[in-house]
C-alpha atoms as a PDB file:
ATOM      1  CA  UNK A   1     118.386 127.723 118.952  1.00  0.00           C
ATOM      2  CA  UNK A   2     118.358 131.311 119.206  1.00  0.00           C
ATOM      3  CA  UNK A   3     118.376 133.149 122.552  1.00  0.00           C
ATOM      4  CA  UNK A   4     116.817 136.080 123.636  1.00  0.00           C
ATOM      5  CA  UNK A   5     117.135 136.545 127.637  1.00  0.00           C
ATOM      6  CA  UNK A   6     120.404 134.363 127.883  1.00  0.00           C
ATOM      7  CA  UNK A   7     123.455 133.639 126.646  1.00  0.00           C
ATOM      8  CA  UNK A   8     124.841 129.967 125.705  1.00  0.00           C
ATOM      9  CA  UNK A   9     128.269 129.588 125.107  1.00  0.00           C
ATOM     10  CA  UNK A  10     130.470 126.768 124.780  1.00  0.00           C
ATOM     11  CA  UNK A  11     134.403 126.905 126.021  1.00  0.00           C
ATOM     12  CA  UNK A  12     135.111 123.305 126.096  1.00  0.00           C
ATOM     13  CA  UNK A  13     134.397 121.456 128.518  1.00  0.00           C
ATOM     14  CA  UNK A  14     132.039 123.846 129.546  1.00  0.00           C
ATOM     15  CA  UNK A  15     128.918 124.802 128.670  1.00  0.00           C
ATOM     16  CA  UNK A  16     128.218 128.712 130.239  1.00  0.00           C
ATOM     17  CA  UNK A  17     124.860 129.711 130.854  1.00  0.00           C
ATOM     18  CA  UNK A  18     123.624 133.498 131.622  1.00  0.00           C
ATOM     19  CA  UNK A  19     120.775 134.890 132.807  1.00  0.00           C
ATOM     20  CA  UNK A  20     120.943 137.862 129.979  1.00  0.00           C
ATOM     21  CA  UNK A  21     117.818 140.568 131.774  1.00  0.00           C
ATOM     22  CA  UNK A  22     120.189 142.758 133.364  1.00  0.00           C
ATOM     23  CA  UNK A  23     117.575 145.835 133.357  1.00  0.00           C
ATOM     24  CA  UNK A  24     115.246 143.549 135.124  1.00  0.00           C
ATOM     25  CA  UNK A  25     118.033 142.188 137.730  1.00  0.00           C
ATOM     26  CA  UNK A  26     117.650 138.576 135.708  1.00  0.00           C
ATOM     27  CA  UNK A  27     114.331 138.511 135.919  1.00  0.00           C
ATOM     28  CA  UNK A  28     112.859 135.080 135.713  1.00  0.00           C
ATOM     29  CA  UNK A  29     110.390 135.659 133.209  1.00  0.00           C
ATOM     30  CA  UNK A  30     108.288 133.283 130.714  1.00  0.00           C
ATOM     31  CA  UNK A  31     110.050 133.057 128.295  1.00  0.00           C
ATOM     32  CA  UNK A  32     113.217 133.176 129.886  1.00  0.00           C
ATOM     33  CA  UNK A  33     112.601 129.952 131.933  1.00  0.00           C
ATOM     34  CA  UNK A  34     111.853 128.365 128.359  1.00  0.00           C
ATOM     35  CA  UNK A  35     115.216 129.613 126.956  1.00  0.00           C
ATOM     36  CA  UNK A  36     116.623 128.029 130.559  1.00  0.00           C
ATOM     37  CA  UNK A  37     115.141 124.922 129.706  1.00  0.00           C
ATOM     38  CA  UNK A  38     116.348 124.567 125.887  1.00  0.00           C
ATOM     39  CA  UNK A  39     120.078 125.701 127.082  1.00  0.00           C
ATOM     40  CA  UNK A  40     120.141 122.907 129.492  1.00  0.00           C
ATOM     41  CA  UNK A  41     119.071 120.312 126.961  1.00  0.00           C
ATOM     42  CA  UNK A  42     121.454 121.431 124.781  1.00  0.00           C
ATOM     43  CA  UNK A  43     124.184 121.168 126.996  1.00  0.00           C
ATOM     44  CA  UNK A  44     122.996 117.803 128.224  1.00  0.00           C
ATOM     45  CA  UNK A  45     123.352 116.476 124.060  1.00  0.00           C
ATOM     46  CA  UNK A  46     126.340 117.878 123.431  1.00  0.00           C
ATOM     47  CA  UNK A  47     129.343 115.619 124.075  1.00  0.00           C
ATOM     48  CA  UNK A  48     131.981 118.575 124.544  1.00  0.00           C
ATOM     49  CA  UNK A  49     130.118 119.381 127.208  1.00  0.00           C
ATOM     50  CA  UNK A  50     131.460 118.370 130.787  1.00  0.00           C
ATOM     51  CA  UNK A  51     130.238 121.022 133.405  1.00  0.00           C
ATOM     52  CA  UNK A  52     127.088 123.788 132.843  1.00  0.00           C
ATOM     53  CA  UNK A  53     128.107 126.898 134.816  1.00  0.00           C
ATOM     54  CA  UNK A  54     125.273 129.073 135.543  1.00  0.00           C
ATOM     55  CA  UNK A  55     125.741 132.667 135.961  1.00  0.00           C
ATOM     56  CA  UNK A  56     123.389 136.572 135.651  1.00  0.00           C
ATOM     57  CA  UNK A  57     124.943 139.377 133.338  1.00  0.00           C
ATOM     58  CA  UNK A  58     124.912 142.825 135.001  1.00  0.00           C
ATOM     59  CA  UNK A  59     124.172 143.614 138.815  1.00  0.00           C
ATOM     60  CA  UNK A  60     122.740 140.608 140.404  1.00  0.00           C
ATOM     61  CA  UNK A  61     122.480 136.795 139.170  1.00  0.00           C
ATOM     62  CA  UNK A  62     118.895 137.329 139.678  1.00  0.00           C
ATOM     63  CA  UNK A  63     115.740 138.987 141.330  1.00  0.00           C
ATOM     64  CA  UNK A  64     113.498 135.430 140.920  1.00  0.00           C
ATOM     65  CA  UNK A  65     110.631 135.518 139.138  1.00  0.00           C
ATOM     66  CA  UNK A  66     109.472 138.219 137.233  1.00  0.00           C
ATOM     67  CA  UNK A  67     106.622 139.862 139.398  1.00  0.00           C
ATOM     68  CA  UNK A  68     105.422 142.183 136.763  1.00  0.00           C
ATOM     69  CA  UNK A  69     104.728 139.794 134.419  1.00  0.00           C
ATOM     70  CA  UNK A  70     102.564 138.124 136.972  1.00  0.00           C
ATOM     71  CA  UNK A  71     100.940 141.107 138.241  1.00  0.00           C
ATOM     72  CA  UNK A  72      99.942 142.049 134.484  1.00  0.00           C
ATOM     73  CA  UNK A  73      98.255 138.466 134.326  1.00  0.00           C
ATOM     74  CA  UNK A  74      95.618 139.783 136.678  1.00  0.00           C
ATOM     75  CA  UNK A  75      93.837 137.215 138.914  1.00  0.00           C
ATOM     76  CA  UNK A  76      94.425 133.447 138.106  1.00  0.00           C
ATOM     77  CA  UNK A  77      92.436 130.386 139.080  1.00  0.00           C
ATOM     78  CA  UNK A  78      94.453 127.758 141.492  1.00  0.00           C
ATOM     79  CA  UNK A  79      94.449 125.508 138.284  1.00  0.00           C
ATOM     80  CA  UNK A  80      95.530 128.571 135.842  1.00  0.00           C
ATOM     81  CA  UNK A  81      98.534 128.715 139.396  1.00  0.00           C
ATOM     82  CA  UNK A  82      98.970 125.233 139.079  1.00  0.00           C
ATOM     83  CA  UNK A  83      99.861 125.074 135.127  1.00  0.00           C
ATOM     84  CA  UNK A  84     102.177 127.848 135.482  1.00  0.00           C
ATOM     85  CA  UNK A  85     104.281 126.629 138.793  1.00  0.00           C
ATOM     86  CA  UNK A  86     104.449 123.125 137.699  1.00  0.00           C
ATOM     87  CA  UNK A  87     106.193 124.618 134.762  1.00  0.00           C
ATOM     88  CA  UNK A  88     108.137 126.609 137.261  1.00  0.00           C
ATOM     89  CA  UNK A  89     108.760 123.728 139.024  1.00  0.00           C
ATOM     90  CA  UNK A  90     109.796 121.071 135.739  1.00  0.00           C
ATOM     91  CA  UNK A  91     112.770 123.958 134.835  1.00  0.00           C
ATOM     92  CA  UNK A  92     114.436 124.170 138.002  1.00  0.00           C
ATOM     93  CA  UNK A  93     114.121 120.007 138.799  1.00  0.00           C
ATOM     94  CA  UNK A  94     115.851 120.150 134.890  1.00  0.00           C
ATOM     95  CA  UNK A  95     118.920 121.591 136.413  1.00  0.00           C
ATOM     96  CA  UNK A  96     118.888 119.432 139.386  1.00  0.00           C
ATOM     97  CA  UNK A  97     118.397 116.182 137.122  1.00  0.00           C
ATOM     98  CA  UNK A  98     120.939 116.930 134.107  1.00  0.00           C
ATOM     99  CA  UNK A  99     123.514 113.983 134.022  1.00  0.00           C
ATOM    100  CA  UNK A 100     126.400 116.684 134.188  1.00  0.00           C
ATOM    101  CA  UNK A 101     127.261 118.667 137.147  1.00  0.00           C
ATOM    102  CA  UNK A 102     125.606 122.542 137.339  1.00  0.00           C
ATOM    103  CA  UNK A 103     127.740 124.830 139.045  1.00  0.00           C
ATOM    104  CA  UNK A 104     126.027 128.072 140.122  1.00  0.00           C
ATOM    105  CA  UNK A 105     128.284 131.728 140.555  1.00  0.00           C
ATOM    106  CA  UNK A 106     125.992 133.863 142.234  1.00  0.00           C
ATOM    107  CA  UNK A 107     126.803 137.927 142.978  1.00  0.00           C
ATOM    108  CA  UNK A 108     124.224 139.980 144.295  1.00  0.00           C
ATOM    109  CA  UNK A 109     120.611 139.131 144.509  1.00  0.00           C
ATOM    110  CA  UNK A 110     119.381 135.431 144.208  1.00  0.00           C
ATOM    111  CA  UNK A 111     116.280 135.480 145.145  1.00  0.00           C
ATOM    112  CA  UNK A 112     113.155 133.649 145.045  1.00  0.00           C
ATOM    113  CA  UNK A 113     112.924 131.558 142.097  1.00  0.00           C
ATOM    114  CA  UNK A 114     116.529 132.014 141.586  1.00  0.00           C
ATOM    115  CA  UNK A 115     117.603 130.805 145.003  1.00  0.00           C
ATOM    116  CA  UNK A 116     115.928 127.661 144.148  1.00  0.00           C
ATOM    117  CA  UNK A 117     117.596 127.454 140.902  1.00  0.00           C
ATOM    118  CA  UNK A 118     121.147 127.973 142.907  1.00  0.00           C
ATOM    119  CA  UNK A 119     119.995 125.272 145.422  1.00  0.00           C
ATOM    120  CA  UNK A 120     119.266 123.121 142.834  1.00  0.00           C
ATOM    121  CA  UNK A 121     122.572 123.411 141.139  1.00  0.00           C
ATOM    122  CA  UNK A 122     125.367 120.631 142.610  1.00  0.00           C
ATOM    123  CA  UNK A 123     127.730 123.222 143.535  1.00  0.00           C
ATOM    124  CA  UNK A 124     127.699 127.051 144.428  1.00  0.00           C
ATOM    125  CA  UNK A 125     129.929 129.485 144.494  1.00  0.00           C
ATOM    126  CA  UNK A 126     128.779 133.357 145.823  1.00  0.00           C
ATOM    127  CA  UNK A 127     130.775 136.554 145.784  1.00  0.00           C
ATOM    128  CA  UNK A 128     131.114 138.262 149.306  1.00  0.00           C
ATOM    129  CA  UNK A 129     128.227 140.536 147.956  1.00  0.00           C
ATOM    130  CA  UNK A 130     125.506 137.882 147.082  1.00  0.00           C
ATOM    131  CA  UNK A 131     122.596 137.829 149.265  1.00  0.00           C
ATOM    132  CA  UNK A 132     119.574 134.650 149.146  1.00  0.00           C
ATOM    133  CA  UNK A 133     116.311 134.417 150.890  1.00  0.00           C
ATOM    134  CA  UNK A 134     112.536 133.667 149.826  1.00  0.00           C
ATOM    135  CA  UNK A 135     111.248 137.699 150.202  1.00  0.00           C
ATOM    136  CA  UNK A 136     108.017 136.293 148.343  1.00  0.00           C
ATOM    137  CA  UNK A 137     106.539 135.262 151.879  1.00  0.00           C
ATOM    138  CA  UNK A 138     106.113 139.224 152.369  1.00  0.00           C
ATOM    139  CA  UNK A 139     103.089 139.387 150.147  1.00  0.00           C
ATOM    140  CA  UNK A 140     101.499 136.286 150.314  1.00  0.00           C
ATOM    141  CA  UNK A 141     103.289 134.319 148.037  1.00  0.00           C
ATOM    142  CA  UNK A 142     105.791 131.047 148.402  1.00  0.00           C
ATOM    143  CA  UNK A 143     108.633 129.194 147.221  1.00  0.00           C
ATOM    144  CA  UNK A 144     107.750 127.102 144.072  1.00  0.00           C
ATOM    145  CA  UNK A 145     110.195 124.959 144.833  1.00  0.00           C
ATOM    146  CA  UNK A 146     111.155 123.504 148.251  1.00  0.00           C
ATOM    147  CA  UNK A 147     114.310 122.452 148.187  1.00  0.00           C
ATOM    148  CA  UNK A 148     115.774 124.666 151.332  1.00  0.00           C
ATOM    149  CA  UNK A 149     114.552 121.908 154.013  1.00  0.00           C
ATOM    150  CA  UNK A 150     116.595 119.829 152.090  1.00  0.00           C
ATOM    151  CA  UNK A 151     119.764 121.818 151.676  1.00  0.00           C
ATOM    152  CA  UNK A 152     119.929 123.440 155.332  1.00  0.00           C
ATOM    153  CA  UNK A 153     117.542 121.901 157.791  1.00  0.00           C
ATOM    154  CA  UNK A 154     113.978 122.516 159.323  1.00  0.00           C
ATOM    155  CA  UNK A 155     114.715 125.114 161.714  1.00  0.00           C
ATOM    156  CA  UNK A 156     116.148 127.365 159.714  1.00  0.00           C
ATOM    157  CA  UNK A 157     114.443 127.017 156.789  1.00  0.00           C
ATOM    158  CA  UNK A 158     111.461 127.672 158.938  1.00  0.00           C
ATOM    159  CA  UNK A 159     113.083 130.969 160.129  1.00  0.00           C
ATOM    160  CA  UNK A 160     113.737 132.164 156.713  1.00  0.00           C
ATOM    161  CA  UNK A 161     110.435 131.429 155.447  1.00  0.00           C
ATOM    162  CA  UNK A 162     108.158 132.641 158.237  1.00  0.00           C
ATOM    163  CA  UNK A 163     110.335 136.061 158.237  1.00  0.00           C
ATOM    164  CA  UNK A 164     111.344 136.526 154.538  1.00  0.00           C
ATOM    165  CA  UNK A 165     114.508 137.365 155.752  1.00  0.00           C
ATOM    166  CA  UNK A 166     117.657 137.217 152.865  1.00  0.00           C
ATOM    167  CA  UNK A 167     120.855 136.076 154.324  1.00  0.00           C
ATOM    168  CA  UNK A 168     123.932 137.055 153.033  1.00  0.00           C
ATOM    169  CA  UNK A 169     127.143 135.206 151.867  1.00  0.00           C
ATOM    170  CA  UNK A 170     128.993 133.802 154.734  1.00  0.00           C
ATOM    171  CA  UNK A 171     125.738 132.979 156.305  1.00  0.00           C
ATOM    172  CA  UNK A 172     124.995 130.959 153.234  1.00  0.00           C
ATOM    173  CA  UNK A 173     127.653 129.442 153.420  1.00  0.00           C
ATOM    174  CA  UNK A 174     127.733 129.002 157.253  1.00  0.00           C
ATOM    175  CA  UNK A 175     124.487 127.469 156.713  1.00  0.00           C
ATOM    176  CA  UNK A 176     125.944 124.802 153.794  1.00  0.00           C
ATOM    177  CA  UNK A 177     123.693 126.686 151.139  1.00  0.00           C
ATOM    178  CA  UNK A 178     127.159 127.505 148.867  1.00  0.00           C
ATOM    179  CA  UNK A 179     129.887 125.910 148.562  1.00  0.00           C
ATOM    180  CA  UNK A 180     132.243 128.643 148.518  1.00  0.00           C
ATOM    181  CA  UNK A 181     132.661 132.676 149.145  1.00  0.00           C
ATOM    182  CA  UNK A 182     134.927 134.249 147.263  1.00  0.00           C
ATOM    183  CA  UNK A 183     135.313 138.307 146.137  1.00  0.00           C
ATOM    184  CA  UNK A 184     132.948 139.887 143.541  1.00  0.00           C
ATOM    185  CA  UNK A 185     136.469 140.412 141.136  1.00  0.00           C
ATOM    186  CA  UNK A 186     137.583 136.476 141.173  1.00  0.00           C
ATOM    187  CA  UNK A 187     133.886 135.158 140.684  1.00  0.00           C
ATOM    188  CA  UNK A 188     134.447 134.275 136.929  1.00  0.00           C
ATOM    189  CA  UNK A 189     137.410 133.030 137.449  1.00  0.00           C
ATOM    190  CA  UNK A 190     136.820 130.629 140.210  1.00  0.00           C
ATOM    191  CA  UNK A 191     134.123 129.073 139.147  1.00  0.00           C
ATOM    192  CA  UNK A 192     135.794 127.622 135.779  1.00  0.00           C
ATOM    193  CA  UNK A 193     138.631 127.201 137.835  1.00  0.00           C
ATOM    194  CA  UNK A 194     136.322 124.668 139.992  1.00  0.00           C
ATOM    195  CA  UNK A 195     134.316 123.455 136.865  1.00  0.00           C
ATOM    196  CA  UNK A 196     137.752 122.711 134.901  1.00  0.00           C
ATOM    197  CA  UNK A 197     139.045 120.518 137.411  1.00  0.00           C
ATOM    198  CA  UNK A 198     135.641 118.852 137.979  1.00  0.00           C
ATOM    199  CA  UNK A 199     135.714 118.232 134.379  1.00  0.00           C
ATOM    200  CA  UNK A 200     138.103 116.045 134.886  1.00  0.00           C
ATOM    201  CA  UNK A 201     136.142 113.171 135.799  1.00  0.00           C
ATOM    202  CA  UNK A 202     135.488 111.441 132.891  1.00  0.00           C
ATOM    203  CA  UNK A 203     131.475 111.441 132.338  1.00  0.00           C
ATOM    204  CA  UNK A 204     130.310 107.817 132.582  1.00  0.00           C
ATOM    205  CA  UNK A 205     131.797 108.470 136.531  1.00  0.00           C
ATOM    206  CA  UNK A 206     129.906 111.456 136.919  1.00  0.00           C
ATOM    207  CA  UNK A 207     127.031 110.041 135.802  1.00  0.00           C
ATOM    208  CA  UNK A 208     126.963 107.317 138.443  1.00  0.00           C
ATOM    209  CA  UNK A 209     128.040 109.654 140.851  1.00  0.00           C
ATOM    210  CA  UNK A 210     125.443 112.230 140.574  1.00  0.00           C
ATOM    211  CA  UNK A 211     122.758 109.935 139.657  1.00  0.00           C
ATOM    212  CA  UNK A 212     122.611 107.664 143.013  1.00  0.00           C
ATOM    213  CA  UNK A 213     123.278 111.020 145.240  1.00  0.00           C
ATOM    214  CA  UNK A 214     120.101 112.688 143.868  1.00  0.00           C
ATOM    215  CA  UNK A 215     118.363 109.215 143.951  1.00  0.00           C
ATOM    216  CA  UNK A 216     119.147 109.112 147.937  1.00  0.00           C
ATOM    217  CA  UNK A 217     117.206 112.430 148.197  1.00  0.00           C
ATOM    218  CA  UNK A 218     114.716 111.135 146.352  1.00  0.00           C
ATOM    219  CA  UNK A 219     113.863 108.075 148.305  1.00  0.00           C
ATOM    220  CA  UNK A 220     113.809 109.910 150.877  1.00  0.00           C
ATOM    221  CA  UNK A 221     110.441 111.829 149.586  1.00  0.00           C
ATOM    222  CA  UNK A 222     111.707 114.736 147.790  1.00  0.00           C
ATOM    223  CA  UNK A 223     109.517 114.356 144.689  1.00  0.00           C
ATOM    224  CA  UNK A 224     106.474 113.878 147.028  1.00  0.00           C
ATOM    225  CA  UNK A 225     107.169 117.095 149.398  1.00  0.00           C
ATOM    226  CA  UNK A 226     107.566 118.945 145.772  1.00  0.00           C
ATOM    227  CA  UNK A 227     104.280 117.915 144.754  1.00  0.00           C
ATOM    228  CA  UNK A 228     102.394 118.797 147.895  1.00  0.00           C
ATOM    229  CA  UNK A 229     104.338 122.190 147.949  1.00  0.00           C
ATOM    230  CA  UNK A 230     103.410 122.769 144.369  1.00  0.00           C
ATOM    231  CA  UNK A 231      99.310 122.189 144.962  1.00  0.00           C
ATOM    232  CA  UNK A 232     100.039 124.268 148.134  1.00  0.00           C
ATOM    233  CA  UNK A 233     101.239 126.899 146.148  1.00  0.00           C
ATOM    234  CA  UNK A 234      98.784 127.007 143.779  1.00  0.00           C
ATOM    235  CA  UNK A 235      96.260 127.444 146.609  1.00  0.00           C
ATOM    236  CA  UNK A 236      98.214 130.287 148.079  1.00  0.00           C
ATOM    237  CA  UNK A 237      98.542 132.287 144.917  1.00  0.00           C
ATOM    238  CA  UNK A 238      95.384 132.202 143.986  1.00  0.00           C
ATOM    239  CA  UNK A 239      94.010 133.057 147.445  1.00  0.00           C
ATOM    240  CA  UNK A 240      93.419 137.089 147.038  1.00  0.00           C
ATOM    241  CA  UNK A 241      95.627 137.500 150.045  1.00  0.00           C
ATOM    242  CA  UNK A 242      94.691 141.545 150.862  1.00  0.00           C
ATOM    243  CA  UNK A 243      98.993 141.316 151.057  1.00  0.00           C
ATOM    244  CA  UNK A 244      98.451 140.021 147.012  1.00  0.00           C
ATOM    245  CA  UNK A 245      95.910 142.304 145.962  1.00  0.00           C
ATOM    246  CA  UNK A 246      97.383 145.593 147.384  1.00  0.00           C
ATOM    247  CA  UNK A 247     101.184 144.667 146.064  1.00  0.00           C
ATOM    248  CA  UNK A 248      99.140 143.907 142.509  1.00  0.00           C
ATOM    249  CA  UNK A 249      97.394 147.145 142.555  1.00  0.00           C
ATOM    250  CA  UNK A 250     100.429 149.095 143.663  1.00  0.00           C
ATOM    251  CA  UNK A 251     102.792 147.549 140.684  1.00  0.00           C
ATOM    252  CA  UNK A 252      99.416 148.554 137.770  1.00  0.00           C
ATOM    253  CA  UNK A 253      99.169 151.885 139.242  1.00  0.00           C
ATOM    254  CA  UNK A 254     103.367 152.771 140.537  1.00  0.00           C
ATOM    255  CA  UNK A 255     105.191 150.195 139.119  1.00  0.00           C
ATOM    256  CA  UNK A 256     107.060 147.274 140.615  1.00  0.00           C
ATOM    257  CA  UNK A 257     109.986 149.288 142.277  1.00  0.00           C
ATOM    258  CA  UNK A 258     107.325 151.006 144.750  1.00  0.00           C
ATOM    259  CA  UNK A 259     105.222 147.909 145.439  1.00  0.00           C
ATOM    260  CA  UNK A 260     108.874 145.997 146.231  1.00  0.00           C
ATOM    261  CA  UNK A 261     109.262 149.222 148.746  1.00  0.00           C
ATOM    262  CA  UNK A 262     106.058 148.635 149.964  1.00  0.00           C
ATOM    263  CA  UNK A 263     106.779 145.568 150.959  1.00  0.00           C
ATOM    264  CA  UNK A 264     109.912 145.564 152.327  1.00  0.00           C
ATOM    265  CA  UNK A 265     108.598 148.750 154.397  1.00  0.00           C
ATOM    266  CA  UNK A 266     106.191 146.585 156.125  1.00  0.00           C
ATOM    267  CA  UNK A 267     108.746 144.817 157.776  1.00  0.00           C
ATOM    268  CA  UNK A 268     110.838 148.026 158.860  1.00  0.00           C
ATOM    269  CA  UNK A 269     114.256 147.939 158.730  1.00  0.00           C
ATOM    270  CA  UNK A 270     114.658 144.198 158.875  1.00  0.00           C
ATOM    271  CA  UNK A 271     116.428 142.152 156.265  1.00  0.00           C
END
């Protein structure tokens, strides 16, 4: 397949993914969660193929989803919503259910829909500059995918996503959302350091590793909580929040930068 917004690149045993939008901080747009998609099925077919690190090309692994794109879709029916997140919602469960490990190396931004594509992954790494939060909850919008009660507890996922506070690195960490910090300049290399030597195990052993871990989470009710978080979601996007309308209007009229200032103004100087 030919790529567009990513890169796909094989070094056995690894398969390396990259968000490849760096004008648009990785942007999750359209068809760049398609591309996502395809890359991990390829990976997934391809016997070389051991470990999937996932990784963004220029300043920031990613922004989250690409709120231009949905602001130029005008106003949306909660079915049109609930089409377009399930979608959302079938790409980042693809990373989450691949038979091989996904390791994520994060710098800068992950946010939004690209915090859930990090907390989907099996294993994180961040650079002492990466910073993760759910910032949608400023203007009436919501995680498509709720995997943070899963990853770091009730209490704080509350926190995060009543406030739309980010949280940086060692918090992240602190927290259990990463598995590692490590500086901006070793990022590369410690994350195919990591996926080399998890590699290693030989695939029919990951498979029935990874497979009965995710299944525990899964018993537990993590498909179901998805499911009523996606028709929530749907709901809330399509509500006509005055928050949505006046961030929509704002991106048409001064573009996305000043409708992101917006809404990080109405929460003063807070994270």
């Amino acid at each position: 397949m030919t790529y567009h917004d990513l890169i796909y690149e094989v070094r056995e045993p690894i398969a390396h993914i990259t968000l490849n939008r760096p004008d648009s901080l990785n942007a999750l747009s359209h068809r760049l969660v398609d591309e996502l998609e395809a890359a991990l099925n390829e990976a997934e077919a391809d016997e070389r193929v051991r470990v999937v690190i996932l990784s963004g090309a220029g300043r920031a692994f990613s922004a989250g989803y690409d709120l231009k794109e949905d602001a130029d879709a005008g106003e949306r029916t909660a079915y049109d919503w609930q089409g377009e997140l399930a979608r959302d919602l079938e790409v980042t469960m693809r990373v989450w259910e691949l038979t091989k490990p996904v390791i994520a190396a994060v710098h800068s931004y992950c946010l939004a829909g690209a915090c859930e594509l990090a907390m989907a992954c099996d294993l994180t790494i961040a650079s002492e500059d990466a910073m993760f939060g759910e910032p949608e909850v400023r203007y009436g919008s919501g995680p498509v995918t709720l995997l943070m009660p899963w990853l770091i507890g009730v209490k704080k996922t509350k926190e995060l996503l009543y406030t739309g506070d980010t949280i940086d690195a060692q918090e992240a960490l602190r927290l259990g959302l990463v598995n590692r910090v490590v500086s901006r300049e070793s990022l590369e290399q410690e994350a195919e350091a990591l996926a080399l030597k998890v590699a290693r195990v030989p695939p029919e052993v990951m498979r029935l590793t990874k497979g009965p871990i995710n299944r525990t989470f899964e018993i537990m009710g993590l498909y179901a909580a998805l499911d009523t978080n996606l028709q929530a979601s749907s709901i809330l996007n399509s509500a006509g929040s005055p928050e949505q309308l006046e961030f929509n209007r704002i991106v048409q009229e001064d573009g996305l930068k000043a409708a992101l200032a917006w809404r990080e103004g109405r929460y003063g100087s807070d994270k």
